[in-house]
Protein backbone atom coordinates (compact mmCIF):
# COMPACT_ATOMS: atom_id res chain seq x y z
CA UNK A 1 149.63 -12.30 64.78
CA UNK A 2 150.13 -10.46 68.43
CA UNK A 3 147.77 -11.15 71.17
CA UNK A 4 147.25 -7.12 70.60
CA UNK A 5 146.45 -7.50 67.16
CA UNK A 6 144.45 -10.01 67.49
CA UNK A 7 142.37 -7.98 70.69
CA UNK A 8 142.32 -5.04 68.41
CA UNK A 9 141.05 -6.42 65.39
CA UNK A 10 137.45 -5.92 63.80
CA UNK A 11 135.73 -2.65 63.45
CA UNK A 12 134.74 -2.05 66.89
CA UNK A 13 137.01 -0.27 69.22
CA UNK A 14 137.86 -2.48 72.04
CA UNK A 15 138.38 0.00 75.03
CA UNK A 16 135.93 1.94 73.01
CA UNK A 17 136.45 5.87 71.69
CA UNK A 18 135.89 7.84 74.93
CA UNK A 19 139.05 8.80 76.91
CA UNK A 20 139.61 7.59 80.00
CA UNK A 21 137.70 8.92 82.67
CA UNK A 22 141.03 9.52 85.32
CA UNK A 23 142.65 11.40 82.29
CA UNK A 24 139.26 13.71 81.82
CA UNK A 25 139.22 14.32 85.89
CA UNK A 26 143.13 15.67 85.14
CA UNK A 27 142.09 18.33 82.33
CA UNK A 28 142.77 21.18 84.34
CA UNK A 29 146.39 19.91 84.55
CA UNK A 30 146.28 20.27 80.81
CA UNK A 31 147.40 23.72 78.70
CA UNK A 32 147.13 24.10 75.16
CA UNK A 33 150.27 23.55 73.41
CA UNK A 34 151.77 21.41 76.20
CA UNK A 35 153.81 18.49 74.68
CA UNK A 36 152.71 14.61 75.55
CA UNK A 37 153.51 11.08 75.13
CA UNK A 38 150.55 8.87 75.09
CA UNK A 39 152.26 5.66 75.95
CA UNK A 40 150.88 1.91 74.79
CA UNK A 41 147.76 4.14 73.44
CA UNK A 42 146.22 1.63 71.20
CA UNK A 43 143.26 2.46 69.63
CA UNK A 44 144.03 6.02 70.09
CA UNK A 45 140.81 7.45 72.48
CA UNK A 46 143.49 8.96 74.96
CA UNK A 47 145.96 10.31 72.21
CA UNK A 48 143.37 11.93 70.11
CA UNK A 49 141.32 13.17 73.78
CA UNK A 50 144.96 14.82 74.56
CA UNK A 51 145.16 16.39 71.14
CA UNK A 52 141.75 17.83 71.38
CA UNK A 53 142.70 19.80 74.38
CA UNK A 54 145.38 21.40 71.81
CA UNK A 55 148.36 19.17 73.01
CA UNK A 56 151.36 18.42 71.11
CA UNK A 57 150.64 14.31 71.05
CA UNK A 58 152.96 11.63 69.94
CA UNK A 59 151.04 8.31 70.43
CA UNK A 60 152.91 4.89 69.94
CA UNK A 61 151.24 1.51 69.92
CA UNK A 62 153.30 -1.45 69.16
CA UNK A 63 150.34 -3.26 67.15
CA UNK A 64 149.94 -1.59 63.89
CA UNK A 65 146.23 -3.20 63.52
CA UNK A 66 145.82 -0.33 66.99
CA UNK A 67 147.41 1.96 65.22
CA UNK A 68 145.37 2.13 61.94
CA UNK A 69 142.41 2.58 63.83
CA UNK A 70 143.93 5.32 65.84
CA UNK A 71 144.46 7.01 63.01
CA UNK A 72 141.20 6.68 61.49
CA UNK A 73 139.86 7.77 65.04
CA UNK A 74 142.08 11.21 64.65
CA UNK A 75 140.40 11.57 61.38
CA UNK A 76 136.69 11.03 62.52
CA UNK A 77 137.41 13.74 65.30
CA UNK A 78 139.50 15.82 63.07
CA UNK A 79 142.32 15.57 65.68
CA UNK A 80 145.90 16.23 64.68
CA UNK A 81 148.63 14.47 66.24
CA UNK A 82 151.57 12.07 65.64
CA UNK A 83 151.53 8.00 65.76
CA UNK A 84 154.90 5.93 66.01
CA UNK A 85 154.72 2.17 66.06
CA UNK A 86 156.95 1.08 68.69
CA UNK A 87 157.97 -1.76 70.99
CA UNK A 88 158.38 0.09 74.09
CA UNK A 89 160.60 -2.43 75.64
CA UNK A 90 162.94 -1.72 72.89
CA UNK A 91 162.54 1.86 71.89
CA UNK A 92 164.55 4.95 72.62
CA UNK A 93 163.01 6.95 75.24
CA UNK A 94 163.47 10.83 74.58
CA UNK A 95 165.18 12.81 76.85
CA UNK A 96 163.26 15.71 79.04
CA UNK A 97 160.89 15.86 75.88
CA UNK A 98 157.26 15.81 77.40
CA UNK A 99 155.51 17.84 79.67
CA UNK A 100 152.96 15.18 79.94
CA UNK A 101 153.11 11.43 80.04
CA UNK A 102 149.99 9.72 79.85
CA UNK A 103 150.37 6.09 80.93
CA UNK A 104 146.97 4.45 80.97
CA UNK A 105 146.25 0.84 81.80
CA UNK A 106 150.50 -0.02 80.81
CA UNK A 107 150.45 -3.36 82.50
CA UNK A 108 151.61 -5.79 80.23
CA UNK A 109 155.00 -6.49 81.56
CA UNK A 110 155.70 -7.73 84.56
CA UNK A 111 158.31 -6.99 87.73
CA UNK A 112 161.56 -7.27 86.03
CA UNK A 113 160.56 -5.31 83.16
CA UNK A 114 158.03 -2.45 84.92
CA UNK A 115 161.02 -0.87 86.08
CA UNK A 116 162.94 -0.33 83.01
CA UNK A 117 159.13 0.70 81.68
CA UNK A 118 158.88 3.08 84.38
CA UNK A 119 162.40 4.94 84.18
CA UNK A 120 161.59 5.18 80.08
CA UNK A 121 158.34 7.38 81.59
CA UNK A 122 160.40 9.76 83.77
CA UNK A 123 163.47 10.08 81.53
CA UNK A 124 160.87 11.11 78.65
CA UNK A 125 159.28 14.23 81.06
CA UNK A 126 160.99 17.10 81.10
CA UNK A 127 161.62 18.96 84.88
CA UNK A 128 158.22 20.11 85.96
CA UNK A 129 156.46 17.24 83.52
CA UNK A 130 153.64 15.39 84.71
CA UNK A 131 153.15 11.70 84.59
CA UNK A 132 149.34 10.68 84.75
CA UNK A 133 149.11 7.10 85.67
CA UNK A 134 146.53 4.68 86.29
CA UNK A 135 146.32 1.13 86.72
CA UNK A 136 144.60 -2.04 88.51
CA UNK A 137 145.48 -3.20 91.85
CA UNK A 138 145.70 -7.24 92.89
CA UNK A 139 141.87 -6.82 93.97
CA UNK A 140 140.69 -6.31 90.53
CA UNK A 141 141.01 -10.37 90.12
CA UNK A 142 138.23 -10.24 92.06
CA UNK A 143 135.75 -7.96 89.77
CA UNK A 144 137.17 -9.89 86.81
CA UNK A 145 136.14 -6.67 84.38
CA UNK A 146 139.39 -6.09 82.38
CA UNK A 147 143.02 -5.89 82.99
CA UNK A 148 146.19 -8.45 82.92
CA UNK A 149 145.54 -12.31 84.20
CA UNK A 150 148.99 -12.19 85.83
CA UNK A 151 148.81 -10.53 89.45
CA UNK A 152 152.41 -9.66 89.78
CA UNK A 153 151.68 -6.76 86.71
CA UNK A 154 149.25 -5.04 89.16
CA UNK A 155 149.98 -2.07 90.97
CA UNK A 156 150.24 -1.41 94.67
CA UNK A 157 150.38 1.86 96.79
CA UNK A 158 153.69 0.92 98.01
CA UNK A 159 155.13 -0.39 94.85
CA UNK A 160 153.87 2.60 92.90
CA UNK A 161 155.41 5.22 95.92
CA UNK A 162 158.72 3.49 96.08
CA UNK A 163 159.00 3.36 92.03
CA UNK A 164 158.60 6.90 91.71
CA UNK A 165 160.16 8.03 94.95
CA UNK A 166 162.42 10.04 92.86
CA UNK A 167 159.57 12.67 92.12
CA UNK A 168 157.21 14.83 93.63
CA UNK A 169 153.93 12.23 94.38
CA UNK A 170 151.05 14.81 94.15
CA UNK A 171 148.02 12.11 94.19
CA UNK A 172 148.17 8.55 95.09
CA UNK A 173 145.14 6.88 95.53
CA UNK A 174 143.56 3.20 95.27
CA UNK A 175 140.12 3.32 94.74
CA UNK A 176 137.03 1.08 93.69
CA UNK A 177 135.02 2.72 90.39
CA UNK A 178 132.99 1.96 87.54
CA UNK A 179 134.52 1.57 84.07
CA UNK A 180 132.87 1.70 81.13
CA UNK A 181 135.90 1.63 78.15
CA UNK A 182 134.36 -0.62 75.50
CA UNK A 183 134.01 -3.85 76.24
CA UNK A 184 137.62 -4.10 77.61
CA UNK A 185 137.39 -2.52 81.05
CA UNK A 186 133.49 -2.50 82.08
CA UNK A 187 132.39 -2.71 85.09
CA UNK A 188 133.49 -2.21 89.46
CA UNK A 189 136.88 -1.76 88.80
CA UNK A 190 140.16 -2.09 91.48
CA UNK A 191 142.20 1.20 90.61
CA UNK A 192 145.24 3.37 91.59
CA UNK A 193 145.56 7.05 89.97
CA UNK A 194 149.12 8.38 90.58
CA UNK A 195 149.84 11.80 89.51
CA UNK A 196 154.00 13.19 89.63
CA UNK A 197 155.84 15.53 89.13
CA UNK A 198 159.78 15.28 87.51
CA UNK A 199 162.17 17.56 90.16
C-alpha cells in the first residue's frame, strides 16, 4: 500500500472537507462554467469546492483509497464533477485545456522532478488560464504543522518566479497563516500563494 493510501485511509478526511482557504480568497477569479484541473486533489475538498462554484472539474488523485472518498464527498455535497486516477509523473498532460489549474499543497516530488510537474501545469492552461498555487516555504520546518519532511520540495520566492517566468506573475507572496485542513495542515503555517497567468 502507498504512503497516500495509507495517509488517506479510515473514515475521517485527513486535510478535512473544507477547501482551502487561498483557493476561497481567489473566488472572484472564478466564473461559472470555467473549465479546471484540480491537480493531486486527494480527498476531493478543493475539486468538489471548484465544482460548487459551477466549474467544469476534472480531479485526479493517484491513490484510489483518495479517490473513493472524493467521490463520496461529491455525493454528500451533491457536486458534479469528474475523477481520473492518475500518476501525474506519468500522465498525459492536456493541451491548452483548462482555464484554471488548481495546484494545492503539490509537493511531493522534489527538484529534478518539480519542473517536469510544473511545465505539465502550464501546458494544461489554455492562453489567459490561471494557475492558483500554494505551497510551504523552507521555514515551515520550523512550525512542524503539515507538509513534506524533505526541504528541497519547498517553495521559494525566487524558485517559484524563475519557474514560471514564462507567464504573467499576478501575486507572489510568502506569508505566515493559520491552517486549519484536518488534521494534516493545522496550525502557524510558512506559505507562498502564486497566482499566473498563461501569455
Amino acid at each position: 500500500m502507498s504512503i497516500w493510501n495509507e495517509r488517506y485511509a479510515g473514515e475521517h478526511y485527513h486535510f478535512g472537507t473544507e477547501p482551502n482557504a487561498f483557493l476561497v480568497s481567489q473566488r472572484h477569479l472564478l466564473k461559472p462554467g470555467m473549465s479546471c484541473l484540480a491537480v493531486a486533489d486527494g480527498e476531493g475538498r478543493n475539486g468538489v469546492w471548484l465544482a460548487e462554484q459551477g466549474l467544469d472539474v476534472l480531479s485526479v488523485d493517484s491513490s484510489p483509497v483518495a479517490l473513493e472518498k472524493a467521490k463520496r464527498l461529491a455525493a454528500e455535497r451533491g457536486a458534479t464533477l469528474t475523477f481520473e486516477l492518475a500518476d501525474l509523473l506519468n500522465w498525459e498532460w492536456p493541451e491548452n485545456r483548462y482555464d484554471v489549474v488548481a495546484a494545492i499543497f503539490i509537493q511531493f516530488v522534489g527538484p529534478e522532478l518539480r519542473a517536469q510537474m510544473f511545465e505539465g501545469l502550464k501546458r494544461s492552461l489554455k492562453p489567459g488560464g490561471l494557475l492558483l498555487l500554494q505551497g510551504y516555504t523552507p521555514r515551515q520546518h520550523e512550525y512542524r504543522t503539515g507538509g513534506p519532511s524533505q526541504v528541497e520540495n519547498l517553495y521559494t520566492e525566487v524558485m517559484l518566479r524563475e519557474a514560471f517566468s514564462d507567464m504573467e506573475i499576478l501575486h507572489l507572496v510568502e506569508h505566515d497563516s493559520m491552517l486549519n485542513e484536518g488534521s494534516g495542515h493545522c496550525g502557524t503555517s510558512a506559505l507562498i500563494d502564486l497566482i499566473a497567468r498563461k501569455l
